[in-house]
N, C-alpha and C. Protein backbone atom coordinates (compact mmCIF):
# COMPACT_ATOMS: atom_id res chain seq x y z
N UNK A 1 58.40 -32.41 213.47
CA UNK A 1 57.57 -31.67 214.42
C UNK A 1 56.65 -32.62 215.17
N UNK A 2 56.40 -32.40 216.21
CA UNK A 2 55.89 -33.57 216.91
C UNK A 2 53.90 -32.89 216.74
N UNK A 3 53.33 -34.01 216.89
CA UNK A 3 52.23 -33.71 216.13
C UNK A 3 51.03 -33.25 217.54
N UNK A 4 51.10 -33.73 219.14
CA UNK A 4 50.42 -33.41 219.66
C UNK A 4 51.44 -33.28 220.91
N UNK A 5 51.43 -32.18 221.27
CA UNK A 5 51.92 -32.11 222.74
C UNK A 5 51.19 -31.94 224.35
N UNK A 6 51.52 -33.00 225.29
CA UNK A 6 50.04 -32.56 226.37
C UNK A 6 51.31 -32.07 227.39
N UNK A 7 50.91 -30.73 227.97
CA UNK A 7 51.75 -29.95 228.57
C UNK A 7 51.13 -30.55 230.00
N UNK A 8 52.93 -30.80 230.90
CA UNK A 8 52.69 -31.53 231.97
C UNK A 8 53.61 -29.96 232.93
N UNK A 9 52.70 -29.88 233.76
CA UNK A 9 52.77 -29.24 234.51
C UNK A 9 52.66 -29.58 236.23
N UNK A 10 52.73 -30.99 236.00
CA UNK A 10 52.70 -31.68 236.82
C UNK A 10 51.38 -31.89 237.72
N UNK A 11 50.50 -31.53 237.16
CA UNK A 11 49.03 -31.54 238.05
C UNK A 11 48.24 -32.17 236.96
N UNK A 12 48.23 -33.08 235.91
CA UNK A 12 47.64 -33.50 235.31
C UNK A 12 47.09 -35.35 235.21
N UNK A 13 46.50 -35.66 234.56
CA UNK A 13 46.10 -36.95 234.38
C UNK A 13 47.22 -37.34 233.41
N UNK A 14 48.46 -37.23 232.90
CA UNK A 14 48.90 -37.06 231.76
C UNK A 14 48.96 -38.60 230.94
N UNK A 15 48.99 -39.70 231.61
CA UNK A 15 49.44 -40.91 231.16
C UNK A 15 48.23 -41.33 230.47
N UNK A 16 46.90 -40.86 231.02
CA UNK A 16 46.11 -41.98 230.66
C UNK A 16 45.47 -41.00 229.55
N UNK A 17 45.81 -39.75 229.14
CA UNK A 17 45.80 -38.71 228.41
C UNK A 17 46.05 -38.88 227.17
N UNK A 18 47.74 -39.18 227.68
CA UNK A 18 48.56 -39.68 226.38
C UNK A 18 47.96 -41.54 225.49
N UNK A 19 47.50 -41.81 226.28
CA UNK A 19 47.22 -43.46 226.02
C UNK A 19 46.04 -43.39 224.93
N UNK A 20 44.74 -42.28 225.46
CA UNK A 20 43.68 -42.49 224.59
C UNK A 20 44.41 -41.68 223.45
N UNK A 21 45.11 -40.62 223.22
CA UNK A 21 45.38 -40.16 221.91
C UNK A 21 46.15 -41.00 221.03
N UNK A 22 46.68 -42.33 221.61
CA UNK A 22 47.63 -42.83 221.35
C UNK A 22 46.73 -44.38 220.54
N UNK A 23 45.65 -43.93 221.13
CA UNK A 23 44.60 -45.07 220.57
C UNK A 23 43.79 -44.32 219.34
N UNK A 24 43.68 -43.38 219.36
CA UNK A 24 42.91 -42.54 218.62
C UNK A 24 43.55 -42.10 217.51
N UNK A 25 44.98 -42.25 217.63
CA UNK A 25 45.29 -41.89 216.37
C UNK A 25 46.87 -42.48 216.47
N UNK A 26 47.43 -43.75 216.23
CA UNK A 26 48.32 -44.11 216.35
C UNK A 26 49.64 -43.87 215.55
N UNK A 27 49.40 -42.93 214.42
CA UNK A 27 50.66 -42.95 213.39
C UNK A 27 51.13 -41.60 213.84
N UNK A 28 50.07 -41.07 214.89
CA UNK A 28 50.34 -39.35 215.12
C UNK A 28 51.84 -39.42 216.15
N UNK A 29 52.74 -38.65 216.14
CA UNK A 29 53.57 -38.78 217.33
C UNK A 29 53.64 -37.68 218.43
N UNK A 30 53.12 -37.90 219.87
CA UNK A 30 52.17 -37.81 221.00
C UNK A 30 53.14 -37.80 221.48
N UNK A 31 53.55 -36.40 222.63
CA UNK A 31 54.62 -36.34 223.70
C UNK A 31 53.97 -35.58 224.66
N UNK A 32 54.09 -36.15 225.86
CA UNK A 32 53.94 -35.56 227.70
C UNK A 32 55.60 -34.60 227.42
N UNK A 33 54.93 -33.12 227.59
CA UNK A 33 55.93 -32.75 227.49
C UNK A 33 56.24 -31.33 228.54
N UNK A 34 57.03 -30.87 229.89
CA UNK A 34 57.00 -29.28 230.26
C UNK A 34 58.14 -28.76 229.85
N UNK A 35 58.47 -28.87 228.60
CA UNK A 35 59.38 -28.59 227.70
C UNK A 35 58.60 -27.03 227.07
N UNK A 36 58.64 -25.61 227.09
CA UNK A 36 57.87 -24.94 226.39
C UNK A 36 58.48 -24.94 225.29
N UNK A 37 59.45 -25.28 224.73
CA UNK A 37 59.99 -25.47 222.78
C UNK A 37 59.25 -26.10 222.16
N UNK A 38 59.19 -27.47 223.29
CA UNK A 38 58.24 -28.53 222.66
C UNK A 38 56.79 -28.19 222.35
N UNK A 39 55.98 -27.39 223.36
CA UNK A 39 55.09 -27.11 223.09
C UNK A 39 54.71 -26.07 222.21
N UNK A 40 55.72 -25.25 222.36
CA UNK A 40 55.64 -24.32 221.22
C UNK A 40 55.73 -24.83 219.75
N UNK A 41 56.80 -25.40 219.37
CA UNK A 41 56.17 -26.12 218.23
C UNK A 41 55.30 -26.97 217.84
N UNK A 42 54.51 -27.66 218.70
CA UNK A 42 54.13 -28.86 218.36
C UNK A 42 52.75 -28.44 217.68
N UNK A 43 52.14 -29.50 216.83
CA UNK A 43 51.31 -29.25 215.79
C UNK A 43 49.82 -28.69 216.21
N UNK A 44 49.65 -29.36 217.73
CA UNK A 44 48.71 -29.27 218.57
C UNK A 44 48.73 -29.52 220.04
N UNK A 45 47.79 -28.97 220.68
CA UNK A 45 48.50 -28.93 222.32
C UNK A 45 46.60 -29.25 222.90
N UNK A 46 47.43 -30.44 224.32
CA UNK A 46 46.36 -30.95 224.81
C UNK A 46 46.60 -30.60 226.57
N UNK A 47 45.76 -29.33 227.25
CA UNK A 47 46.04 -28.71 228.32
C UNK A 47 45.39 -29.37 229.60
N UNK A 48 45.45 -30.55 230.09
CA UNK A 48 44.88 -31.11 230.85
C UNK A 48 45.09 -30.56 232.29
N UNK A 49 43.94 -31.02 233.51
CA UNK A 49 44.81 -30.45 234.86
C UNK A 49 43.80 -31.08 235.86
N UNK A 50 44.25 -31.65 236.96
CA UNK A 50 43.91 -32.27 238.23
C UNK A 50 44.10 -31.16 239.27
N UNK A 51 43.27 -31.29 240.54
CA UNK A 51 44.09 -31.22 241.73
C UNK A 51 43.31 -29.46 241.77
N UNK A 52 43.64 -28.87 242.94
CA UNK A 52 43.17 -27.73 242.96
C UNK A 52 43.69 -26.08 242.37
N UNK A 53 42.91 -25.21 242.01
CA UNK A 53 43.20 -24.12 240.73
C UNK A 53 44.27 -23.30 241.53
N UNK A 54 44.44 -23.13 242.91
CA UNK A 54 46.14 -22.41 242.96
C UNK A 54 47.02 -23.03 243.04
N UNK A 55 47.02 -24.64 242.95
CA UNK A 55 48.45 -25.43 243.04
C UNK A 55 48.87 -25.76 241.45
N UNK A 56 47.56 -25.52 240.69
CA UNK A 56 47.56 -25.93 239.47
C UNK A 56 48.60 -24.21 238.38
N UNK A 57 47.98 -23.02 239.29
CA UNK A 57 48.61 -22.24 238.43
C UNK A 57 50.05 -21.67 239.02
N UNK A 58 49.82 -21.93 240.50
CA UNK A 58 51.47 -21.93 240.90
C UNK A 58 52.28 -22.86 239.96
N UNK A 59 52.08 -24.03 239.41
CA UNK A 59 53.02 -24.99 238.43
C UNK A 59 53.19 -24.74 237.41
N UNK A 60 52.37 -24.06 237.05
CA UNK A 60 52.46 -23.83 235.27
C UNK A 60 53.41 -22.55 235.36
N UNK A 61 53.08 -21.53 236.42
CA UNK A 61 54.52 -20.86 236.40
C UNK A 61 55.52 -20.63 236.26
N UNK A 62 55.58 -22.18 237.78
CA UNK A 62 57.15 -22.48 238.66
C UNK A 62 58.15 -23.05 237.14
N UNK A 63 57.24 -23.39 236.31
CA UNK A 63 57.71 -24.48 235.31
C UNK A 63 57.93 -23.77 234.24
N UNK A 64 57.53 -22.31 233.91
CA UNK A 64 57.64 -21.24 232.70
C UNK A 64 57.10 -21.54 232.04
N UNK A 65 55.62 -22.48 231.94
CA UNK A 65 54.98 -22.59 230.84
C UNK A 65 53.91 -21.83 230.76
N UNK A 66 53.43 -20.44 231.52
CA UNK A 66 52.56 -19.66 230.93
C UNK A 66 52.61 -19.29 229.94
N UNK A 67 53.65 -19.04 229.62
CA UNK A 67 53.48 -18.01 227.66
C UNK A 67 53.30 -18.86 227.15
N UNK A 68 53.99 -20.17 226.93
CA UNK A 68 54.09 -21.22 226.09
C UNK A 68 53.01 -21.94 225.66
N UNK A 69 51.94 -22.29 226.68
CA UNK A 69 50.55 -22.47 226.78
C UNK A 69 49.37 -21.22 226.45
N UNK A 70 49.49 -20.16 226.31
CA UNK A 70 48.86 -18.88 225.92
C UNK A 70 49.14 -18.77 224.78
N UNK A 71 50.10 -19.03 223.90
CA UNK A 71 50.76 -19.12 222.87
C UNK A 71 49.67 -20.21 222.07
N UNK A 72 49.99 -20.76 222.60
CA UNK A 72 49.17 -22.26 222.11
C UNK A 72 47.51 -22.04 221.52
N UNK A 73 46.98 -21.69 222.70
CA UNK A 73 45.59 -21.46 223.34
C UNK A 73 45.43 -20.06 221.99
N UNK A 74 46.29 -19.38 221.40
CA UNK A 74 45.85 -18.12 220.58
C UNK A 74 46.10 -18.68 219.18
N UNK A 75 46.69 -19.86 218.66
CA UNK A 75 47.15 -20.42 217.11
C UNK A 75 47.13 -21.32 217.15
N UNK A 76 46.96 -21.66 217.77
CA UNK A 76 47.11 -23.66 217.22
C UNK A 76 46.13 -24.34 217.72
N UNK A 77 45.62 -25.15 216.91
CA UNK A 77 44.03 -26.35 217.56
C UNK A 77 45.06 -26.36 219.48
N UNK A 78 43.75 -26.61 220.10
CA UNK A 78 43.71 -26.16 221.85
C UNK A 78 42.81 -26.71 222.57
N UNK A 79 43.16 -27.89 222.66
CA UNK A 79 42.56 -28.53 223.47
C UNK A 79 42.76 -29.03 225.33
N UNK A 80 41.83 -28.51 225.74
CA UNK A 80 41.66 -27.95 227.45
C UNK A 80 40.88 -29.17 228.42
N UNK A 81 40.82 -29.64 229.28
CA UNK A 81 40.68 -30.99 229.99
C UNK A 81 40.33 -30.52 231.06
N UNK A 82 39.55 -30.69 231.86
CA UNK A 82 38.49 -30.27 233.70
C UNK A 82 39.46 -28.87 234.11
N UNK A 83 40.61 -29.17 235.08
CA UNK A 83 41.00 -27.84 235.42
C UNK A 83 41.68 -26.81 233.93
N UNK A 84 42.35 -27.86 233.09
CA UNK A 84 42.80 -27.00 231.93
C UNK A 84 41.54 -26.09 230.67
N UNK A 85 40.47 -25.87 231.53
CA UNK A 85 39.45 -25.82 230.87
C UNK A 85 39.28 -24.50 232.25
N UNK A 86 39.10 -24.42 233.18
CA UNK A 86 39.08 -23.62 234.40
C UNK A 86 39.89 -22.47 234.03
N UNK A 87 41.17 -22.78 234.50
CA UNK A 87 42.40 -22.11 234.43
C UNK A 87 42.29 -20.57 232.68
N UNK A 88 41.64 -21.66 232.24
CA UNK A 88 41.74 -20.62 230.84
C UNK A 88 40.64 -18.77 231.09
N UNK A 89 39.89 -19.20 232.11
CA UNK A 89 38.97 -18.13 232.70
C UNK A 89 39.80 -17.28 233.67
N UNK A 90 39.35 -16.31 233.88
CA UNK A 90 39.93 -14.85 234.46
C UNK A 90 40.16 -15.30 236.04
N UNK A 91 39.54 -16.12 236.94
CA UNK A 91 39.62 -15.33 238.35
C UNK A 91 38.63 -17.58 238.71
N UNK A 92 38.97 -17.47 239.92
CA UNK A 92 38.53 -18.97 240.56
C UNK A 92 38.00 -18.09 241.85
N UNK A 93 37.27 -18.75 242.31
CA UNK A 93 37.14 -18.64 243.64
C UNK A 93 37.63 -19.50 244.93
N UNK A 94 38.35 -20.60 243.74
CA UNK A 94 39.15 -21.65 244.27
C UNK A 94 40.21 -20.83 244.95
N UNK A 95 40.49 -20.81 246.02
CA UNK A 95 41.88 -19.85 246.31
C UNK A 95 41.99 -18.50 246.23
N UNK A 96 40.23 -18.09 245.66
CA UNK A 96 40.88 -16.64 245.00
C UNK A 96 41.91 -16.35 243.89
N UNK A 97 42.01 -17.20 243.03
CA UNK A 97 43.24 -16.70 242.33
C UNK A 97 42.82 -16.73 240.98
N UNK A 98 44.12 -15.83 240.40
CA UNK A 98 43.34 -15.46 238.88
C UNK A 98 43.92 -16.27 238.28
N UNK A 99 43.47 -16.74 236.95
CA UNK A 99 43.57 -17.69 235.67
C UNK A 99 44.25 -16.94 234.57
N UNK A 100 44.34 -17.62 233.94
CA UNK A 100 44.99 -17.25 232.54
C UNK A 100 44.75 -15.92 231.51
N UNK A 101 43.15 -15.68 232.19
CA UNK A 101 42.22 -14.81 231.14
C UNK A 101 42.04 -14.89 229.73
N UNK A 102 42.13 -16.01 229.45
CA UNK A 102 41.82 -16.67 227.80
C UNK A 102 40.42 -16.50 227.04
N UNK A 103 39.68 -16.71 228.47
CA UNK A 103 38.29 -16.61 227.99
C UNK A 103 38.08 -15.67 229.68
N UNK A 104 36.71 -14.66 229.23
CA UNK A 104 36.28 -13.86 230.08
C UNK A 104 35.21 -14.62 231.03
N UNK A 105 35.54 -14.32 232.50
CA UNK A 105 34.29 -14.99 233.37
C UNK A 105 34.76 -15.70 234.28
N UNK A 106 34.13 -15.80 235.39
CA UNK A 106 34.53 -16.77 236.62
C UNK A 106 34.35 -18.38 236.81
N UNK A 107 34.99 -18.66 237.83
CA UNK A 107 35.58 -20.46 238.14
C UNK A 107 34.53 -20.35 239.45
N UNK A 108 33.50 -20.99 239.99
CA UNK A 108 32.59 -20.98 240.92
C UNK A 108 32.43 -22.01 241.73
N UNK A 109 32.09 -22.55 242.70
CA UNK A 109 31.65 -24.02 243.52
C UNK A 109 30.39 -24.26 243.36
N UNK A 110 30.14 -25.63 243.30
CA UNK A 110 28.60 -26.07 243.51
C UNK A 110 28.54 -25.66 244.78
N UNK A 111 27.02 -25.13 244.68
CA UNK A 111 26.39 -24.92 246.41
C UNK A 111 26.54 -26.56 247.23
N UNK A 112 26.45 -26.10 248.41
CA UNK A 112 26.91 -27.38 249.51
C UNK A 112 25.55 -28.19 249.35
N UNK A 113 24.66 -27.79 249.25
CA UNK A 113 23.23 -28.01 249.80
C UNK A 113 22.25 -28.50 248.69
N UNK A 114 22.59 -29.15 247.81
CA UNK A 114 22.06 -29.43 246.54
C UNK A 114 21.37 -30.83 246.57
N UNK A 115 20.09 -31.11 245.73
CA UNK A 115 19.27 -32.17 245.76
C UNK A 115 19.10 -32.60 244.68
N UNK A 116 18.81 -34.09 244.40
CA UNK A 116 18.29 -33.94 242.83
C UNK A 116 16.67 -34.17 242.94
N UNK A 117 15.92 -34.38 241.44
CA UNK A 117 14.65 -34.13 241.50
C UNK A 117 13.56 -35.32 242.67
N UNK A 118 14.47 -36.36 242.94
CA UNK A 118 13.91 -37.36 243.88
C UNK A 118 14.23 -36.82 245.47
N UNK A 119 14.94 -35.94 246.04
CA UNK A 119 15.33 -35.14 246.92
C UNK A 119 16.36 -35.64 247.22
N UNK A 120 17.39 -36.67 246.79
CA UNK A 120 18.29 -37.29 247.23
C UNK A 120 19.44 -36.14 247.30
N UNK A 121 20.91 -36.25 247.99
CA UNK A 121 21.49 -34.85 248.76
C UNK A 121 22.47 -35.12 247.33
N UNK A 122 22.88 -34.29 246.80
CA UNK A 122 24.12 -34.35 245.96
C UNK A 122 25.29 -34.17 246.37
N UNK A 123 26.36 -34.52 246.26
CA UNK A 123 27.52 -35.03 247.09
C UNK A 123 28.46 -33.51 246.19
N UNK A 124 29.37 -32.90 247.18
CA UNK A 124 30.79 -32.34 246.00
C UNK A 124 32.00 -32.65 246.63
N UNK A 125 32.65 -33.11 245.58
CA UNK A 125 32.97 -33.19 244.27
C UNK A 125 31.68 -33.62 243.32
N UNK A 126 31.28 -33.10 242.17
CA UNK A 126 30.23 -33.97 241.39
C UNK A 126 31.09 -34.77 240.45
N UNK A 127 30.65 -36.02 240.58
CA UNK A 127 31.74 -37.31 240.40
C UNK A 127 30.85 -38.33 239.79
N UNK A 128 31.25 -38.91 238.39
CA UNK A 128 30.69 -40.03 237.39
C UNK A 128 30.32 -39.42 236.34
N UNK A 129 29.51 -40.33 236.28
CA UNK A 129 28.99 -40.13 234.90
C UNK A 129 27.76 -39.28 234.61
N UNK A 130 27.54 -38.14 233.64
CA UNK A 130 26.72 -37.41 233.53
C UNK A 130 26.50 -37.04 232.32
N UNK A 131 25.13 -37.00 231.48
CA UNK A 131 24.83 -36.51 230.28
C UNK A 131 25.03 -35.13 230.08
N UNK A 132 25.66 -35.36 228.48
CA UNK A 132 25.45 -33.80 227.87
C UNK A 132 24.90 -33.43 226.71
N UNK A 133 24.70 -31.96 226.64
CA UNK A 133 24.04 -31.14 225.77
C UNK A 133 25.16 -30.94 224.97
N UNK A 134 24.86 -31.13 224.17
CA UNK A 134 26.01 -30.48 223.27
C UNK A 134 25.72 -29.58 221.94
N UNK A 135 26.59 -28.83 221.52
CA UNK A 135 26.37 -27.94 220.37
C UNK A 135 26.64 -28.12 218.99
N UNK A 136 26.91 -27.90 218.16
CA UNK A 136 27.08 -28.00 216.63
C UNK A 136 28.44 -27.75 216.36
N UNK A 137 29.61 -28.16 217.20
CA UNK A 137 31.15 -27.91 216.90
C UNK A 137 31.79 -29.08 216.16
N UNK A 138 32.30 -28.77 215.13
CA UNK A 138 33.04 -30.28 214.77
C UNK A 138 33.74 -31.47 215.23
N UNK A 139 34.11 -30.97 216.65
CA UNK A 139 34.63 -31.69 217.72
C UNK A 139 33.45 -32.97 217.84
N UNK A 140 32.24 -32.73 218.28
CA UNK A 140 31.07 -33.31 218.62
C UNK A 140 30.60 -34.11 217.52
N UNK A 141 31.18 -34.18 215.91
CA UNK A 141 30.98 -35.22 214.67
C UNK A 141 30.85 -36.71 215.89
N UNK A 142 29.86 -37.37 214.91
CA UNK A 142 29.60 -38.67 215.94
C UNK A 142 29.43 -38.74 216.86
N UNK A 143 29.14 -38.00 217.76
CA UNK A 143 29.10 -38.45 219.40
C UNK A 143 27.25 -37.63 219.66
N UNK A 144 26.07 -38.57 219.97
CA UNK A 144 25.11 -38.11 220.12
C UNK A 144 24.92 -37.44 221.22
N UNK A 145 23.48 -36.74 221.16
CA UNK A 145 23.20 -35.62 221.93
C UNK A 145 22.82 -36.67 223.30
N UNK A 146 23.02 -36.03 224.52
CA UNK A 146 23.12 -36.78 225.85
C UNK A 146 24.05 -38.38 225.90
N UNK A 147 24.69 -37.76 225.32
CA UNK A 147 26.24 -39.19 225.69
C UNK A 147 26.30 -38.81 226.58
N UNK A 148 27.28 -39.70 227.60
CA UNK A 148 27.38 -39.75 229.07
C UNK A 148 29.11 -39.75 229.29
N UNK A 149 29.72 -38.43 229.40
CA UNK A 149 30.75 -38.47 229.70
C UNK A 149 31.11 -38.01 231.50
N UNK A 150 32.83 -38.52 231.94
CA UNK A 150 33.16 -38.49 232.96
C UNK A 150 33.28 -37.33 233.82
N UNK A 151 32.88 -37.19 234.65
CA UNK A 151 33.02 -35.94 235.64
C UNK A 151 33.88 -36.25 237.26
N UNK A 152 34.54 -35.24 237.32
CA UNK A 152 35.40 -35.10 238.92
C UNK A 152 35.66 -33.64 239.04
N UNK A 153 34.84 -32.81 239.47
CA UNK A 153 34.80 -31.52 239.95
C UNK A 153 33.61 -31.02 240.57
N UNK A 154 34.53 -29.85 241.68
CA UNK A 154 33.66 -29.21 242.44
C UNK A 154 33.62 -28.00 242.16
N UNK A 155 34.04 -27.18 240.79
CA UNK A 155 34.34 -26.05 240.62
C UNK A 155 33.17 -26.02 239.00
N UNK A 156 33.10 -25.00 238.65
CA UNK A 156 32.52 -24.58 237.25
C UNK A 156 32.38 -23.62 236.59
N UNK A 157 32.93 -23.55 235.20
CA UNK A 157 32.91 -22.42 234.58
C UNK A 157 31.58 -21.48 234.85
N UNK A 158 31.53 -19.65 234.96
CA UNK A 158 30.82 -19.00 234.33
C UNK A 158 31.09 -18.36 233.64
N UNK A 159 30.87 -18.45 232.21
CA UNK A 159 31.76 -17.42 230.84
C UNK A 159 30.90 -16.01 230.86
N UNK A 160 31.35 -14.69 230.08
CA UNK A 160 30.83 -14.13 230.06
C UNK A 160 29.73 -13.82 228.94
N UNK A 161 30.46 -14.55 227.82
CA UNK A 161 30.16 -14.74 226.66
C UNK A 161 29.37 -15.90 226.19
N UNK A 162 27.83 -15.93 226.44
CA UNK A 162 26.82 -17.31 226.49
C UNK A 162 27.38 -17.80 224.64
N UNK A 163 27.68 -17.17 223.96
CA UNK A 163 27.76 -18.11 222.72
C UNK A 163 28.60 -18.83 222.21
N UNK A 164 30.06 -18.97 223.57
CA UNK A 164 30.97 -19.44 223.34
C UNK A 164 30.45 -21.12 224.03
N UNK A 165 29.70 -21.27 224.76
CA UNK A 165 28.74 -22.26 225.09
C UNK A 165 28.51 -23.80 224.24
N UNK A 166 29.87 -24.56 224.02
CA UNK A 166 29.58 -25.60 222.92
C UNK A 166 28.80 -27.39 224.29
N UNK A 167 28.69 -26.61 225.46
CA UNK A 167 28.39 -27.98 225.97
C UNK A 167 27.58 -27.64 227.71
N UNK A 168 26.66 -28.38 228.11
CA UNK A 168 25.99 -28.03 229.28
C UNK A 168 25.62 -29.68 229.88
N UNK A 169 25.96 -29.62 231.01
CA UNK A 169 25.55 -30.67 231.58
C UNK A 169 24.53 -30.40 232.87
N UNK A 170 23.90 -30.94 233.75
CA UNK A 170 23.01 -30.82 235.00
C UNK A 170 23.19 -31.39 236.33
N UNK A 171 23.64 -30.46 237.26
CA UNK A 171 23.68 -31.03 238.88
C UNK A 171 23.41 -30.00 239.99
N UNK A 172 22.29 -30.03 240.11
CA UNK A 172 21.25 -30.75 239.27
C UNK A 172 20.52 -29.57 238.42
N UNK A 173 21.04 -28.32 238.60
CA UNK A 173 20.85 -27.22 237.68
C UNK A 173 21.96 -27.16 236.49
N UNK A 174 21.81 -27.08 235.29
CA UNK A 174 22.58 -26.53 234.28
C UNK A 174 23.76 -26.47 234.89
N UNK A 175 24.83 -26.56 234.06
CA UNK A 175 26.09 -26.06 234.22
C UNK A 175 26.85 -26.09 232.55
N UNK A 176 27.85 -24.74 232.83
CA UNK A 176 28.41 -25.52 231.44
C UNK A 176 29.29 -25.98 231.63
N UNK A 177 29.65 -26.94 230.59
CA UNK A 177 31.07 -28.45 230.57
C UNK A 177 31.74 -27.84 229.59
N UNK A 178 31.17 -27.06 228.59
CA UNK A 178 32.56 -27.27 227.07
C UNK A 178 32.39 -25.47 226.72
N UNK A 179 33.42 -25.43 226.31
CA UNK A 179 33.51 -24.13 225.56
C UNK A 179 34.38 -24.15 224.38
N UNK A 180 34.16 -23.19 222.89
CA UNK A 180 34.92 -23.16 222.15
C UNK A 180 34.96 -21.81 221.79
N UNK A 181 35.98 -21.21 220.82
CA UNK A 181 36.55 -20.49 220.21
C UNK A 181 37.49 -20.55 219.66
N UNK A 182 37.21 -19.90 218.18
CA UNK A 182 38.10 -20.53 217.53
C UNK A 182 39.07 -21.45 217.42
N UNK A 183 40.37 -21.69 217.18
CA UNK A 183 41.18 -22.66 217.61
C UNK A 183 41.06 -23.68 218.77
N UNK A 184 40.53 -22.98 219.52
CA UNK A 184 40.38 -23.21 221.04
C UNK A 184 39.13 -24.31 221.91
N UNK A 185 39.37 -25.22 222.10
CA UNK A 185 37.71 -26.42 222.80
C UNK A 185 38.62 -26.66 223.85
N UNK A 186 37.51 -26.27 225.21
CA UNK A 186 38.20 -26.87 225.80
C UNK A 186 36.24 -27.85 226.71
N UNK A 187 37.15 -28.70 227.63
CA UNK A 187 36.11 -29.42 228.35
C UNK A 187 36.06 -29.68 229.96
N UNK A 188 34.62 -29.59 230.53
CA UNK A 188 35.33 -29.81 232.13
C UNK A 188 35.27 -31.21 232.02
N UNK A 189 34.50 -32.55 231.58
CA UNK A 189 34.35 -33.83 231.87
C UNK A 189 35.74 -33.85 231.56
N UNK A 190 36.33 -35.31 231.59
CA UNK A 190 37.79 -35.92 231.20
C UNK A 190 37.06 -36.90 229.83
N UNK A 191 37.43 -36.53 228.98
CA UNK A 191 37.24 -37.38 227.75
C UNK A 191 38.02 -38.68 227.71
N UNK A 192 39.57 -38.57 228.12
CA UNK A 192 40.07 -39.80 228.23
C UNK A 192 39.81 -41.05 229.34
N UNK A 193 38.57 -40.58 230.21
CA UNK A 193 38.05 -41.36 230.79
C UNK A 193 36.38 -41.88 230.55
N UNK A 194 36.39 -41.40 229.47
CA UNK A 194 34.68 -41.34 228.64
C UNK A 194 34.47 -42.39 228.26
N UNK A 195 35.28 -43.27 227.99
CA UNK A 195 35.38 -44.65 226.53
C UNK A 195 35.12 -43.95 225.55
N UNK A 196 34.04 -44.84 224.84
CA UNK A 196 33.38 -43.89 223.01
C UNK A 196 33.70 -42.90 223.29
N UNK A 197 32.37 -42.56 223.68
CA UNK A 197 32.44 -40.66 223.23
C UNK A 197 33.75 -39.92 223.25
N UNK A 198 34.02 -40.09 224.53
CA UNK A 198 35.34 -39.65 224.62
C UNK A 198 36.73 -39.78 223.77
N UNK A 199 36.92 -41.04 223.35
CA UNK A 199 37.63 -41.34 222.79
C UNK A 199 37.56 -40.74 220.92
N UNK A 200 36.00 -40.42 220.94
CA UNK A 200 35.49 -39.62 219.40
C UNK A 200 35.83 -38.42 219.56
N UNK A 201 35.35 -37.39 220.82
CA UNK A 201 35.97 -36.33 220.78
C UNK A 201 37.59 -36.21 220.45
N UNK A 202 38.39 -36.82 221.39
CA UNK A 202 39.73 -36.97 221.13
C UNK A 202 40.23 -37.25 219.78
N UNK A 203 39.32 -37.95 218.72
CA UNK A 203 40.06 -38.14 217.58
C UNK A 203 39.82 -37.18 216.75
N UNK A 204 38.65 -35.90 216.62
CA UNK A 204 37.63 -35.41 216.17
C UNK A 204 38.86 -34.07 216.33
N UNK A 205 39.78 -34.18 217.76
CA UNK A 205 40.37 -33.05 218.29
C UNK A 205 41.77 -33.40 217.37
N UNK A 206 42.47 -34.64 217.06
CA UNK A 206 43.35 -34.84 216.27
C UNK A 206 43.04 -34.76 214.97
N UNK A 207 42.15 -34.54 214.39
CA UNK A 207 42.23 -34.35 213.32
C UNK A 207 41.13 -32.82 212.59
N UNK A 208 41.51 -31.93 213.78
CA UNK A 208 40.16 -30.59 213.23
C UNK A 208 41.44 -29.68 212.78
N UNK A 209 41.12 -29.14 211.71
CA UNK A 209 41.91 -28.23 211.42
C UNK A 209 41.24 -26.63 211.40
N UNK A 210 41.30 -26.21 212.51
CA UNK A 210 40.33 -24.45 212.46
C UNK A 210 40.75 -23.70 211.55
């Protein structure tokens, strides 16, 4: 049985995906896969996604991996990456289009018109590096409070459910970055572009058993 599968749907980061898990846990065997057998069996599934939320869910379609990935996302450790973290919510405003409905609540834009506390203009996409809040999930073992993980988005979760809430970052108001439930963490930063931290979450995610 293959031990982590990252479902390629073709809108993903997938290589450099596969590389940090591949550092993080090297005896594990790690497949890029839009195979839904593959993902269906595999021990654990890593839902990554680039690029914008209706080209992203037109693919996962065109490709028959909705069930296969819903499947996933309801039993098996579920781990979710910037848009694969989106997509799992009901409705985007990206396109108007609806998501997966995994978790309840909308996909939103940063306002155009945003400053930070020196008045400087904030740019979107919100892009680099940015501290987070984080919560008490086992995922988060080792990695301190305001580590500085990677960001590339102009979109952001609003859940409906504040206690599913495992992570918040600021641009320059609050936002949240992470969510969990049960089986299920997902994140908007890219961890495989984090270094440390990132690379702790990722191992933290290979080896949690819910």
């Amino acid at each position: 049985m293959v031990d982590v599968a990252v479902v390629d749907y073709g809108m993903g980061n997938l290589r450099s995906v596969e590389q940090a898990l591949r550092k993080v846990s090297p005896d594990a065997e790690i497949v890029v896969s839009d195979d839904p057998g593959v993902i269906a069996e595999a021990g654990r599934v890593v839902f990554p996604g680039q690029g914008a939320m209706p080209d992203c869910m037109r693919e996962l379609d065109a490709r028959g991996l909705r069930d296969a990935v819903l499947m996933a996302a309801r039993d098996k450790p579920f781990l979710g990456i910037c848009i694969g973290l989106q997509m799992l919510f009901e409705h985007s405003s990206e396109g108007n289009v609806a998501g997966l409905g995994v978790l309840r609540g909308e996909v939103v834009r940063f306002a155009g018109d945003m400053s930070d506390a020196q008045g400087s203009r904030l740019k979107v996409p919100h892009m680099g590096w940015n501290r987070v809040r984080h919560g008490d999930h086992v995922l988060w073992n080792g990695i301190e409070q305001n580590s500085r993980f990677y960001f590339v988005h102009s979109y952001y979760v609003l859940p409906q459910d504040p206690s599913l809430v495992q992570g918040t970052s600021d641009y320059p108001q609050p936002f949240v970055c992470a969510m969990s439930r049960d089986n299920l963490f997902a994140v908007q930063f890219h961890p495989e572009k984090s270094q440390t931290a990132g690379l702790k979450l990722l191992q933290n995610f290979v080896h949690w058993n819910p």
